[in-house]
C-alpha atoms as a PDB file:
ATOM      1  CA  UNK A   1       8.174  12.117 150.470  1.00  0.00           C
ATOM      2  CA  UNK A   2      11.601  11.996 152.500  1.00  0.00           C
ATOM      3  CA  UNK A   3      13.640  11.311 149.471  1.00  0.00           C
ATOM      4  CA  UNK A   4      12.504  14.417 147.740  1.00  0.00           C
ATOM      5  CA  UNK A   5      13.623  16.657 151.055  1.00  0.00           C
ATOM      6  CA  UNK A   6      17.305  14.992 151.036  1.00  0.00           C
ATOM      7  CA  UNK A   7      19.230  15.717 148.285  1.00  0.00           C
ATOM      8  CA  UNK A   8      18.540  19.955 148.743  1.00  0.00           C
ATOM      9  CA  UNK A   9      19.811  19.200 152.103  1.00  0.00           C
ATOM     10  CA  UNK A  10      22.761  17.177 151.883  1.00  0.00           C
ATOM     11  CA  UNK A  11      23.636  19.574 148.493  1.00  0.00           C
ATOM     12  CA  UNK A  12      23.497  22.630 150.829  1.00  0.00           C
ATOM     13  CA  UNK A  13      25.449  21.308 153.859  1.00  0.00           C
ATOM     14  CA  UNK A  14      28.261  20.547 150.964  1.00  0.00           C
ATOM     15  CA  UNK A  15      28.229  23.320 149.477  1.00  0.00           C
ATOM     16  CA  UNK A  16      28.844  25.274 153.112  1.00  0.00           C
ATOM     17  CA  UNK A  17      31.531  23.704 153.516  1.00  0.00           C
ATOM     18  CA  UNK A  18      34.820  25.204 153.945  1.00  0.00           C
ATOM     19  CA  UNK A  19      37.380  22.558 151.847  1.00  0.00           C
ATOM     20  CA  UNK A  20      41.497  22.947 151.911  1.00  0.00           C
ATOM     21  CA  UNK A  21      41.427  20.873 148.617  1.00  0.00           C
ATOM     22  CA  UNK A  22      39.701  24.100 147.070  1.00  0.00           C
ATOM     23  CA  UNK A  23      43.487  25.272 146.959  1.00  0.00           C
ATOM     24  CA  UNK A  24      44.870  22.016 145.608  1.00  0.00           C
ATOM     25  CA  UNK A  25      46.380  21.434 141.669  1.00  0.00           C
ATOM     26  CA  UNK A  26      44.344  19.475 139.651  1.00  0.00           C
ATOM     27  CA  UNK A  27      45.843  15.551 140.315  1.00  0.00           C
ATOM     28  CA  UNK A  28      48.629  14.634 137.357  1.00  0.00           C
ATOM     29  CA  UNK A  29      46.341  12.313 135.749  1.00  0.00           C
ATOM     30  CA  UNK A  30      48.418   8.947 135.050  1.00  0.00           C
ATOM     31  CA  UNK A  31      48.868   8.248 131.100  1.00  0.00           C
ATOM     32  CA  UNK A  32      47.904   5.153 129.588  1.00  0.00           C
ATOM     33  CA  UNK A  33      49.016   3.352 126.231  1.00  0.00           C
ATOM     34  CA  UNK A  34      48.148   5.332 122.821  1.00  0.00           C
ATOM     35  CA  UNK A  35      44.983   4.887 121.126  1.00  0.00           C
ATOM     36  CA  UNK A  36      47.226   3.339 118.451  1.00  0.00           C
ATOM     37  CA  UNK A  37      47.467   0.073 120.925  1.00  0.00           C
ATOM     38  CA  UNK A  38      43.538   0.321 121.223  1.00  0.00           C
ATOM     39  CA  UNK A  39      41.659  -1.050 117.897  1.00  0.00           C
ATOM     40  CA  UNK A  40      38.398   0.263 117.921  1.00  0.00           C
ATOM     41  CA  UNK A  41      38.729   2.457 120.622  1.00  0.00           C
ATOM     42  CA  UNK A  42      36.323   2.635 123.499  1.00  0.00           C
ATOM     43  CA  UNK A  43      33.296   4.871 123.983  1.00  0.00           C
ATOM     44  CA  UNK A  44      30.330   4.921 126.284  1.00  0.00           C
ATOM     45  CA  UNK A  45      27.603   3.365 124.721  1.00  0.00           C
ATOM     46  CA  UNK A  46      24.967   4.469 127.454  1.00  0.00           C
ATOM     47  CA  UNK A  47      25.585   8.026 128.458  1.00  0.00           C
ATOM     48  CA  UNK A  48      23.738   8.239 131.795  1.00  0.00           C
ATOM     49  CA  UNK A  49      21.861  11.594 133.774  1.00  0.00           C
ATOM     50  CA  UNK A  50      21.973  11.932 137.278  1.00  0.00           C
ATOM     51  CA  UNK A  51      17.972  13.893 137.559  1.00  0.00           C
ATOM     52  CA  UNK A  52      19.179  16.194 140.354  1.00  0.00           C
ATOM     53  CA  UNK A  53      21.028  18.581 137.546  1.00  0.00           C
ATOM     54  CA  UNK A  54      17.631  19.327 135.891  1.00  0.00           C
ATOM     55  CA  UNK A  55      15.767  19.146 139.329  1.00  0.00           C
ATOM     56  CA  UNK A  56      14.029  22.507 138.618  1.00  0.00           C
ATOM     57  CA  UNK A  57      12.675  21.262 135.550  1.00  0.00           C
ATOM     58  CA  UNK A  58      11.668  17.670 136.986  1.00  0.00           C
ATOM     59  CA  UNK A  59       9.676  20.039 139.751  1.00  0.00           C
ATOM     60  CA  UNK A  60       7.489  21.323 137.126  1.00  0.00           C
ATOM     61  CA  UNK A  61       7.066  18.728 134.942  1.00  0.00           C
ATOM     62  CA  UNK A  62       8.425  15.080 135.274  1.00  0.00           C
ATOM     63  CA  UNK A  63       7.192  13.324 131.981  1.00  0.00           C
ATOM     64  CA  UNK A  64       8.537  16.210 129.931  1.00  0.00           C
ATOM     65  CA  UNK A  65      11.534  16.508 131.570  1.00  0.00           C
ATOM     66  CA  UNK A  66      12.293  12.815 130.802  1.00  0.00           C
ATOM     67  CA  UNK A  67      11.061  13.234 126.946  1.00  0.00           C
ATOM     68  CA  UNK A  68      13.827  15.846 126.674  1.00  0.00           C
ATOM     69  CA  UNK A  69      16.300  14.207 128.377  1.00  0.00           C
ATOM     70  CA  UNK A  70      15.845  11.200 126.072  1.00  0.00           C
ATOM     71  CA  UNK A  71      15.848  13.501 122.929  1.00  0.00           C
ATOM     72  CA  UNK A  72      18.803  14.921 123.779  1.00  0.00           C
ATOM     73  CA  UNK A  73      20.484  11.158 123.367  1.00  0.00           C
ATOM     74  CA  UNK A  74      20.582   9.707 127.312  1.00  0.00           C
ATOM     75  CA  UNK A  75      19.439   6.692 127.842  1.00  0.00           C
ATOM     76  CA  UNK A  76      19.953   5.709 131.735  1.00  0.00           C
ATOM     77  CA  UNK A  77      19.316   8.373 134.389  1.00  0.00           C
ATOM     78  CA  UNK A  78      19.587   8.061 138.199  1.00  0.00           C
ATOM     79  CA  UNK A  79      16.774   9.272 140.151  1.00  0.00           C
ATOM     80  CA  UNK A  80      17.012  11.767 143.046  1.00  0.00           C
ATOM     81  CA  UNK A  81      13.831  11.791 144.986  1.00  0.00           C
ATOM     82  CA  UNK A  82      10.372  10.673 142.709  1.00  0.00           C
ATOM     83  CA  UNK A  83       8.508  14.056 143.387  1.00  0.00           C
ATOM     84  CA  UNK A  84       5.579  12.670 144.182  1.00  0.00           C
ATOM     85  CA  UNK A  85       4.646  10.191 141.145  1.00  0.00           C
ATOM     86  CA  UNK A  86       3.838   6.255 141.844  1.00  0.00           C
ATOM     87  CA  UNK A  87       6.791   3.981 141.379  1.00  0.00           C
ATOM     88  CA  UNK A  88       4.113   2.338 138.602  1.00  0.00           C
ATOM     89  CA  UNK A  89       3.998   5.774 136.893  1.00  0.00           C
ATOM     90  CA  UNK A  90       7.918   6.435 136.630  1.00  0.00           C
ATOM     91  CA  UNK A  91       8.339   2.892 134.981  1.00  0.00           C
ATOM     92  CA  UNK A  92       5.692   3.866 132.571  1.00  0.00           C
ATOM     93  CA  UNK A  93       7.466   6.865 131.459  1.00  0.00           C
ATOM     94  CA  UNK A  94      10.739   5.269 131.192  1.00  0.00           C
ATOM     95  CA  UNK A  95       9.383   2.961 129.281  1.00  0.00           C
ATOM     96  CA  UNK A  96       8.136   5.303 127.434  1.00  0.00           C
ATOM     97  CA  UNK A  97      10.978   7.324 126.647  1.00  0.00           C
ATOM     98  CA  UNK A  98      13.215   4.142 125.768  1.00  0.00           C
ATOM     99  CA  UNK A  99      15.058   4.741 129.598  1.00  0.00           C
ATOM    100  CA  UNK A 100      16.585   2.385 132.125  1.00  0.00           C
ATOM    101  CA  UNK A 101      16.929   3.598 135.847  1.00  0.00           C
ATOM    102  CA  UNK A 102      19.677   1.124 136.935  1.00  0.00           C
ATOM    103  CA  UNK A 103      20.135   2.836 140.748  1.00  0.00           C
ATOM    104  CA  UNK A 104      18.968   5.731 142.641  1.00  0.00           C
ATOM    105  CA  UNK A 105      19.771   7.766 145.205  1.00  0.00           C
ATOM    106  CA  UNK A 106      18.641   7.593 148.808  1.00  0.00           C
ATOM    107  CA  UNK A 107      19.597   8.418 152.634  1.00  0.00           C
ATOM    108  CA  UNK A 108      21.120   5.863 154.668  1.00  0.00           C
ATOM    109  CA  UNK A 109      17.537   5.361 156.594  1.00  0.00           C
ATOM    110  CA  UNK A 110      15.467   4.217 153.381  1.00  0.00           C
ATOM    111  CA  UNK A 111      17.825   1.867 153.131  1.00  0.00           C
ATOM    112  CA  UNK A 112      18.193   0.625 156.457  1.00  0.00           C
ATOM    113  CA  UNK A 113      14.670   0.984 158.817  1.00  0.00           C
ATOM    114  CA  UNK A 114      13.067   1.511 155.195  1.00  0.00           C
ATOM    115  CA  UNK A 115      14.359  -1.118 152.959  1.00  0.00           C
ATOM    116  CA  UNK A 116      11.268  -3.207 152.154  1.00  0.00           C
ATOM    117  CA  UNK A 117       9.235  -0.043 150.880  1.00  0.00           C
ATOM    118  CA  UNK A 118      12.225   0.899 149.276  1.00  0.00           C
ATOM    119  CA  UNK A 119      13.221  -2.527 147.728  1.00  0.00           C
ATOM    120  CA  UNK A 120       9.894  -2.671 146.393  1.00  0.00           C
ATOM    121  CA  UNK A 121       9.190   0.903 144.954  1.00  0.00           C
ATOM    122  CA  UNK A 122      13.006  -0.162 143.335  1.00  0.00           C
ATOM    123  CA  UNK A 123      12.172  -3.002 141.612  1.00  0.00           C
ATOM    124  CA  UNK A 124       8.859  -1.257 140.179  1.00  0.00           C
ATOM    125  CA  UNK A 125      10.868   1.517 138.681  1.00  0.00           C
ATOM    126  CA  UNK A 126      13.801  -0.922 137.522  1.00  0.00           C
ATOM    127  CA  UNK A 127      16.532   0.434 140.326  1.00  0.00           C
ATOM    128  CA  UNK A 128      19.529  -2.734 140.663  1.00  0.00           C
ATOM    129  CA  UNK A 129      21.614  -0.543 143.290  1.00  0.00           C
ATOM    130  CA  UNK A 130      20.220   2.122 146.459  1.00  0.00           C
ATOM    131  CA  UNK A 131      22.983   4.282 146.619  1.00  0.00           C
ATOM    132  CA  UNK A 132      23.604   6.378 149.813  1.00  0.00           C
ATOM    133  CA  UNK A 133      24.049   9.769 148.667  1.00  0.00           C
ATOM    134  CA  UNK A 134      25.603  11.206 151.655  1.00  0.00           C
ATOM    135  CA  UNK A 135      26.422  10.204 155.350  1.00  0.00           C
ATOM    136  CA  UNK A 136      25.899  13.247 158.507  1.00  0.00           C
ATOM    137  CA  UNK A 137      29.452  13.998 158.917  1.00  0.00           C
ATOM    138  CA  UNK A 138      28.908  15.812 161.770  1.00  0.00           C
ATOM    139  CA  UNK A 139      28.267  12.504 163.538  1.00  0.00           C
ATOM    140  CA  UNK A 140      31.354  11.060 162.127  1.00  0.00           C
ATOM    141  CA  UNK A 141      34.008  12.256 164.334  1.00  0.00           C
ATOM    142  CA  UNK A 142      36.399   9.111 165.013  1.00  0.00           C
ATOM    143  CA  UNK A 143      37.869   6.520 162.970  1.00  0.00           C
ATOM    144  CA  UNK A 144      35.840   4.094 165.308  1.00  0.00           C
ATOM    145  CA  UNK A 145      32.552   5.793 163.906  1.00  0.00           C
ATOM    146  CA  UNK A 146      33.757   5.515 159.989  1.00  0.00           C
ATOM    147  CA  UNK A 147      34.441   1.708 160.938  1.00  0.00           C
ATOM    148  CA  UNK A 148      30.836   1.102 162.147  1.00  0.00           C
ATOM    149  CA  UNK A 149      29.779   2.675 159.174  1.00  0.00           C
ATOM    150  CA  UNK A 150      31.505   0.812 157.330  1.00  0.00           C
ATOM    151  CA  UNK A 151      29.548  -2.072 159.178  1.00  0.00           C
ATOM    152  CA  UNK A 152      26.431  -0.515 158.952  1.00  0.00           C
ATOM    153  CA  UNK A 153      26.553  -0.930 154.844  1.00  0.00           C
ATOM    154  CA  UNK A 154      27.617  -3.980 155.168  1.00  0.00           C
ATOM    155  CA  UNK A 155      24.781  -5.119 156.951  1.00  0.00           C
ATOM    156  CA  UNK A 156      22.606  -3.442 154.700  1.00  0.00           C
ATOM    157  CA  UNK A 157      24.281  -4.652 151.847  1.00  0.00           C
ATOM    158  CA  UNK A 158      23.892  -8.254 153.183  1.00  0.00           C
ATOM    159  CA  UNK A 159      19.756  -7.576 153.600  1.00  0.00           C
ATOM    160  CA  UNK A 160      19.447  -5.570 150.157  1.00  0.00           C
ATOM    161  CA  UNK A 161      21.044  -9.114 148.671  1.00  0.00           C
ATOM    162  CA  UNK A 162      18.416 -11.147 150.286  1.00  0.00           C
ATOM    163  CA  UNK A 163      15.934  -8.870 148.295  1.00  0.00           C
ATOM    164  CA  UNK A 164      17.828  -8.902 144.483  1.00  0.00           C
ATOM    165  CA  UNK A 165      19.141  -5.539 145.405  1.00  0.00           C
ATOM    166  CA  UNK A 166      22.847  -3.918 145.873  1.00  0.00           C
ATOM    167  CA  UNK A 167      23.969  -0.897 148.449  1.00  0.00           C
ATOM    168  CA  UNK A 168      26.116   1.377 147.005  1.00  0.00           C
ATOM    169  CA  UNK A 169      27.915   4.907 148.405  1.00  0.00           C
ATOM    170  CA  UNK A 170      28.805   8.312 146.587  1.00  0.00           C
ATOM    171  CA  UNK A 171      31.170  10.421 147.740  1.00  0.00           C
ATOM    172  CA  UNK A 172      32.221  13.985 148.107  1.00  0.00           C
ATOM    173  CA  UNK A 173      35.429  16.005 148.989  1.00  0.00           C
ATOM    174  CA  UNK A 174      34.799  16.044 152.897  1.00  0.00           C
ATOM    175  CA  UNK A 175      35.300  12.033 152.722  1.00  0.00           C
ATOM    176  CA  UNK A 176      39.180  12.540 151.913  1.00  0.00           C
ATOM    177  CA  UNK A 177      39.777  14.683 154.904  1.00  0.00           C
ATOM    178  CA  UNK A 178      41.524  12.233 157.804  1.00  0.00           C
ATOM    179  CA  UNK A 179      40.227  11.818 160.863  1.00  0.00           C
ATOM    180  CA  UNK A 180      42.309   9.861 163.311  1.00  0.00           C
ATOM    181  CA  UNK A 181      45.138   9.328 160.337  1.00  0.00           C
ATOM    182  CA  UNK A 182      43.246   7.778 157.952  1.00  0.00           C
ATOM    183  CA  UNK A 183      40.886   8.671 155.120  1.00  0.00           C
ATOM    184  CA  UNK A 184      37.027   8.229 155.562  1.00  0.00           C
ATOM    185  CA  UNK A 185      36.602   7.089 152.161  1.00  0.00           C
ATOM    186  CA  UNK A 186      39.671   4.758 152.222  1.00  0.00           C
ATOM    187  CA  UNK A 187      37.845   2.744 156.025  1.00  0.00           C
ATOM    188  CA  UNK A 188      34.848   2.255 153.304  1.00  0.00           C
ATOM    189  CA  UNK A 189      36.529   0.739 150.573  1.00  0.00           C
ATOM    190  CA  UNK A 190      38.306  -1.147 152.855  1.00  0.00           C
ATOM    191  CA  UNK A 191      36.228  -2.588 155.032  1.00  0.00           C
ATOM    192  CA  UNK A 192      32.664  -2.966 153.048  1.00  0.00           C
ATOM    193  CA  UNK A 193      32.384  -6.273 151.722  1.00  0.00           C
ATOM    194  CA  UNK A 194      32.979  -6.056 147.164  1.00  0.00           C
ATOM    195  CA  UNK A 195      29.860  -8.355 147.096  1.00  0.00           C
ATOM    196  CA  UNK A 196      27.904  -6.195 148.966  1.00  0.00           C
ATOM    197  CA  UNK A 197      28.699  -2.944 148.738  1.00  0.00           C
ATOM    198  CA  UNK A 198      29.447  -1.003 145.338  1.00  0.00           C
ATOM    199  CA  UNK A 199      30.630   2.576 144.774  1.00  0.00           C
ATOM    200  CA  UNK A 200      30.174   5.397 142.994  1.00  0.00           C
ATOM    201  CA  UNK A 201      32.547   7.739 142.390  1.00  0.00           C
ATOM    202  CA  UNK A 202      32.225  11.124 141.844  1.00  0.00           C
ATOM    203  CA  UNK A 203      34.761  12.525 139.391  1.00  0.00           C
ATOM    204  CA  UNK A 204      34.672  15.955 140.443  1.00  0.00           C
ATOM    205  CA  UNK A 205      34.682  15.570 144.022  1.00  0.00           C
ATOM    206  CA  UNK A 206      37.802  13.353 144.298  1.00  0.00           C
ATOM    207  CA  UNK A 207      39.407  15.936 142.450  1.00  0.00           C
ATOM    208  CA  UNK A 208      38.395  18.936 144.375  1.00  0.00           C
ATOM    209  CA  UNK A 209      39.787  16.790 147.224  1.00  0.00           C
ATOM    210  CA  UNK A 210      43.079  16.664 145.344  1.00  0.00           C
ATOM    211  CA  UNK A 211      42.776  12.771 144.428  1.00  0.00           C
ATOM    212  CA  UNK A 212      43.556  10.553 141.747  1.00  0.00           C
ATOM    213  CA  UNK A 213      40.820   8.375 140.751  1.00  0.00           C
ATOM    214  CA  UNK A 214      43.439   6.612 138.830  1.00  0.00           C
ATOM    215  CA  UNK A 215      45.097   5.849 141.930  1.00  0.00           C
ATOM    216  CA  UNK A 216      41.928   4.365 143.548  1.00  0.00           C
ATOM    217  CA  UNK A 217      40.925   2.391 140.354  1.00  0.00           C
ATOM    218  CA  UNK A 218      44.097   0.666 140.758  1.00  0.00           C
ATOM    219  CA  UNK A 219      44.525   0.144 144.734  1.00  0.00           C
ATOM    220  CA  UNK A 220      40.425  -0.851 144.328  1.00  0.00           C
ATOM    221  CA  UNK A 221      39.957  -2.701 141.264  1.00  0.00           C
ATOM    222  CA  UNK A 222      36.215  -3.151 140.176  1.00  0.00           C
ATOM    223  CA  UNK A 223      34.513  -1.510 143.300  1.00  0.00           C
ATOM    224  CA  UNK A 224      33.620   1.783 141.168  1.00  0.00           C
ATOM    225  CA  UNK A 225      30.107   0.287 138.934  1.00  0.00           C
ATOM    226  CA  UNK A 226      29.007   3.960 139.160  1.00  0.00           C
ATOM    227  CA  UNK A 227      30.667   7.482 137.997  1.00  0.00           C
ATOM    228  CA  UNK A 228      29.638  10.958 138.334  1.00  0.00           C
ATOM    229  CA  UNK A 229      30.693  12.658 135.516  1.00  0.00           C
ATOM    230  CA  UNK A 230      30.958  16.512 136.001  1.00  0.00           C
ATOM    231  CA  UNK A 231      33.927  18.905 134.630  1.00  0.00           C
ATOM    232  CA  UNK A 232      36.305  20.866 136.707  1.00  0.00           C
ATOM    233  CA  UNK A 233      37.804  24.445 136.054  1.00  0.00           C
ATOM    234  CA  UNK A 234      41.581  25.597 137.031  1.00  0.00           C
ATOM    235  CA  UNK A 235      42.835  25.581 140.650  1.00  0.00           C
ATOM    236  CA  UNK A 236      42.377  27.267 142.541  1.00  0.00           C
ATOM    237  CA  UNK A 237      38.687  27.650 142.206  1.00  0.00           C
ATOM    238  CA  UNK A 238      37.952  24.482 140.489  1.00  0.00           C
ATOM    239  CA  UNK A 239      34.238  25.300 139.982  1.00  0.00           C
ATOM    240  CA  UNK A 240      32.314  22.832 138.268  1.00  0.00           C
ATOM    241  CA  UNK A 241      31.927  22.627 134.705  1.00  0.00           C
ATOM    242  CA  UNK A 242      29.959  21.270 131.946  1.00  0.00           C
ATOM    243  CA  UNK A 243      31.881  17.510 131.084  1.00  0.00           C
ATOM    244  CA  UNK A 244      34.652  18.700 128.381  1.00  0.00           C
ATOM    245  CA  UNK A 245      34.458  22.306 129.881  1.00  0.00           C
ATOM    246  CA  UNK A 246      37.194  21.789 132.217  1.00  0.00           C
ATOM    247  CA  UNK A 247      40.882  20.800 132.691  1.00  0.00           C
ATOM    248  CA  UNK A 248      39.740  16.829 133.792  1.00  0.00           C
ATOM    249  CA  UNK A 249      41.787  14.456 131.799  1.00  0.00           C
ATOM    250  CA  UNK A 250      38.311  12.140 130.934  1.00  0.00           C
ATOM    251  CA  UNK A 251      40.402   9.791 128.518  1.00  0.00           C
ATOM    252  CA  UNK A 252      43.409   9.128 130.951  1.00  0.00           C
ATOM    253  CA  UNK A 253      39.995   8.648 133.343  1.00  0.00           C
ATOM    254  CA  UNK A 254      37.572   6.327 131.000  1.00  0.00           C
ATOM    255  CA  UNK A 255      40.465   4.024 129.543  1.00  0.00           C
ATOM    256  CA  UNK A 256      40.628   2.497 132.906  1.00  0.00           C
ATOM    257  CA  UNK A 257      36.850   1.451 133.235  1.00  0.00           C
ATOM    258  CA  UNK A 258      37.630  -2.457 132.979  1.00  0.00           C
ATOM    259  CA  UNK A 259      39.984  -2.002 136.413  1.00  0.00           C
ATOM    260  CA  UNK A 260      37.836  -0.161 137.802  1.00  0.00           C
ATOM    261  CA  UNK A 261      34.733  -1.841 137.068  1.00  0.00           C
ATOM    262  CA  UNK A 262      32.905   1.032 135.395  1.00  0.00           C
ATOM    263  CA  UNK A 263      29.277   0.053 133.877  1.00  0.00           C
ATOM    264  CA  UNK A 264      27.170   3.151 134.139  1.00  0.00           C
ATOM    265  CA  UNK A 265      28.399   6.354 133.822  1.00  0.00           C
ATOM    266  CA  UNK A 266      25.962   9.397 134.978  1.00  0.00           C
ATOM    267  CA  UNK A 267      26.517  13.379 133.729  1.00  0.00           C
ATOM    268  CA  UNK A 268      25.741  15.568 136.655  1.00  0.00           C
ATOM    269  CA  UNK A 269      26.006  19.530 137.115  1.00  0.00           C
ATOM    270  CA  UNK A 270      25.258  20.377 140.966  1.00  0.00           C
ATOM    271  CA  UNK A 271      24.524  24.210 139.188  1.00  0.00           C
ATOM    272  CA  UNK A 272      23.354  24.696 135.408  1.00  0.00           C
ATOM    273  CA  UNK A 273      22.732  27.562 135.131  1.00  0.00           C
ATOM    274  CA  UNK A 274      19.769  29.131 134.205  1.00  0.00           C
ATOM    275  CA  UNK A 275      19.432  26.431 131.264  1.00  0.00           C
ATOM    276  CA  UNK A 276      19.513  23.171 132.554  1.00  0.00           C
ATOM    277  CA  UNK A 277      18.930  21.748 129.245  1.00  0.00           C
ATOM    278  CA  UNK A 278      21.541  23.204 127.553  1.00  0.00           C
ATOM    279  CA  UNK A 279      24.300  21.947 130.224  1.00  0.00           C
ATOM    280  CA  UNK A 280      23.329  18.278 129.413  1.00  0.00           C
ATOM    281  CA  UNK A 281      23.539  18.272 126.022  1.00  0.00           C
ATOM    282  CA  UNK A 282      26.791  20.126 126.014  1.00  0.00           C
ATOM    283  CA  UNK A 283      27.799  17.433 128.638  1.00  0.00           C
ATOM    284  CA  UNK A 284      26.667  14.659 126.484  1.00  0.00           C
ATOM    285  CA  UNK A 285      27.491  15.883 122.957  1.00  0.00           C
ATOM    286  CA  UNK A 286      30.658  15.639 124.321  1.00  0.00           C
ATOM    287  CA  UNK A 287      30.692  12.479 125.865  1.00  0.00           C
ATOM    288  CA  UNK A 288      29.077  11.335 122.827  1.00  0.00           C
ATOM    289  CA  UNK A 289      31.978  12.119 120.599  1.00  0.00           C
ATOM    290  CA  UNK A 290      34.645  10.979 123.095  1.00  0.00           C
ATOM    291  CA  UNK A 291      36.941   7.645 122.416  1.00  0.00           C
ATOM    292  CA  UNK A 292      39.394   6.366 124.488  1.00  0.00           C
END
């Protein structure tokens, strides 16, 4: 199926991709009042799994991927492409394995020319939000085209409503590079409609674009229901990490998930390793044991 096909794709053009960021600090994460001021601190009660980091493993074997990924302690994951099983099927075994699928990711075409097979093989499986998991920046050359794009999930978003469903978009870094003075990702936010459109942002990303998040959370209050949660090493490489492997400040990050309307919060790792299932349970244990 086309989903399946995508997410290699759009992984590969990223990862060709020349970025300045990739010489940018780390952002100076903004501090927030001590835990002392916080009685009982915060934690995530639902760690979440985006299915693309064990994708190898899902490849072989889908109902025993999801068995491990539920012993490990998730308890929401975020599909990437079903691999061939029946929307009737992939409940089962989330049922099964005591797992909610609240979104999913999907290219811009399921959702638009394919939205009723999509809104129904979503609402099977349990999905609340399609989220487009990449745009074809090559065909995004002007601020004028980022502005109908903008319209484009709009209108989507307005036709996904009609069906019980949301839109939603997740970035990369090449979203934060201008074109025509302004940032792609910033013509998103503000021009897609809050009630229609939701994001998810991707913690790494922003920051191997040299962003803030805290600075979005704050200019955007309650558009991010979605994070990716992946770790970044020291500039200027900034390779991705296992979550608590890297130099990302995830408490300055996490205390902020009332403004910026966090509910779900997904581990991802673009490239495990050899051990897949090692890097989410190092990613989780230490989610797991994080307050804020």
């Amino acid at each position: 199926m086309p989903h399946n096909a995508s997410v290699p794709t759009r992984r590969t053009f990223l990862h060709t991709m020349t970025s300045a960021a990739a010489a940018v600090a780390l952002p100076r994460w903004s501090g927030v009042a001590g835990s002392e001021s916080r009685a009982p601190a915060d934690r995530i009660e639902r760690i979440g799994l985006q299915l693309y980091t064990v994708r190898s493993e899902m490849q072989k074997d889908v109902a025993g991927t999801l068995g491990r990924v539920a012993a490990i302690g998730y308890r929401e994951v975020e599909f990437a492409g079903y691999l061939g099983e029946a929307p009737g099927r992939i409940r089962d075994l989330l049922d099964a394995n005591h797992l909610t699928a609240p979104a999913a990711h999907y290219g811009m075409d399921a959702i638009e020319a394919g939205l009723d097979t999509t809104a129904a093989t979503a609402k099977v499986i349990g999905h609340r939000t399609l989220i487009v998991a990449s745009l074809p920046m090559r065909q995004l050359q002007t601020l004028e085209d980022w502005e109908q794009m903008a319209a484009r999930f709009n209108a989507a978003g307005r036709r996904a409503a009609d069906l019980g469903l949301r839109v939603g978009f997740h970035n990369h870094d090449a979203e934060f590079t201008p074109v025509d003075g302004a940032r792609p990702f910033d013509v998103l936010l503000g021009e897609t409609d809050p009630a229609l459109v939701e994001f998810e942002m991707d913690l790494y990303w922003i920051t191997k674009a040299g962003h803030d998040p805290l600075r979005y959370f704050g200019a955007h209050p309650g558009r991010f229901a979605f994070v990716h949660v992946k770790d970044a090493g020291p500039p200027p490489a900034l390779e991705m990490r296992d979550v608590g492997a890297g130099a990302i400040d995830w408490k300055a990050i996490f205390s902020r998930h009332t403004q910026a309307g966090i509910r779900h919060y997904f581990v991802e790792h673009d490239r495990p390793g050899t051990d897949p299932f090692a890097s989410i349970k190092a990613s989780h244990d230490y989610l797991a044991s994080l307050t804020f």
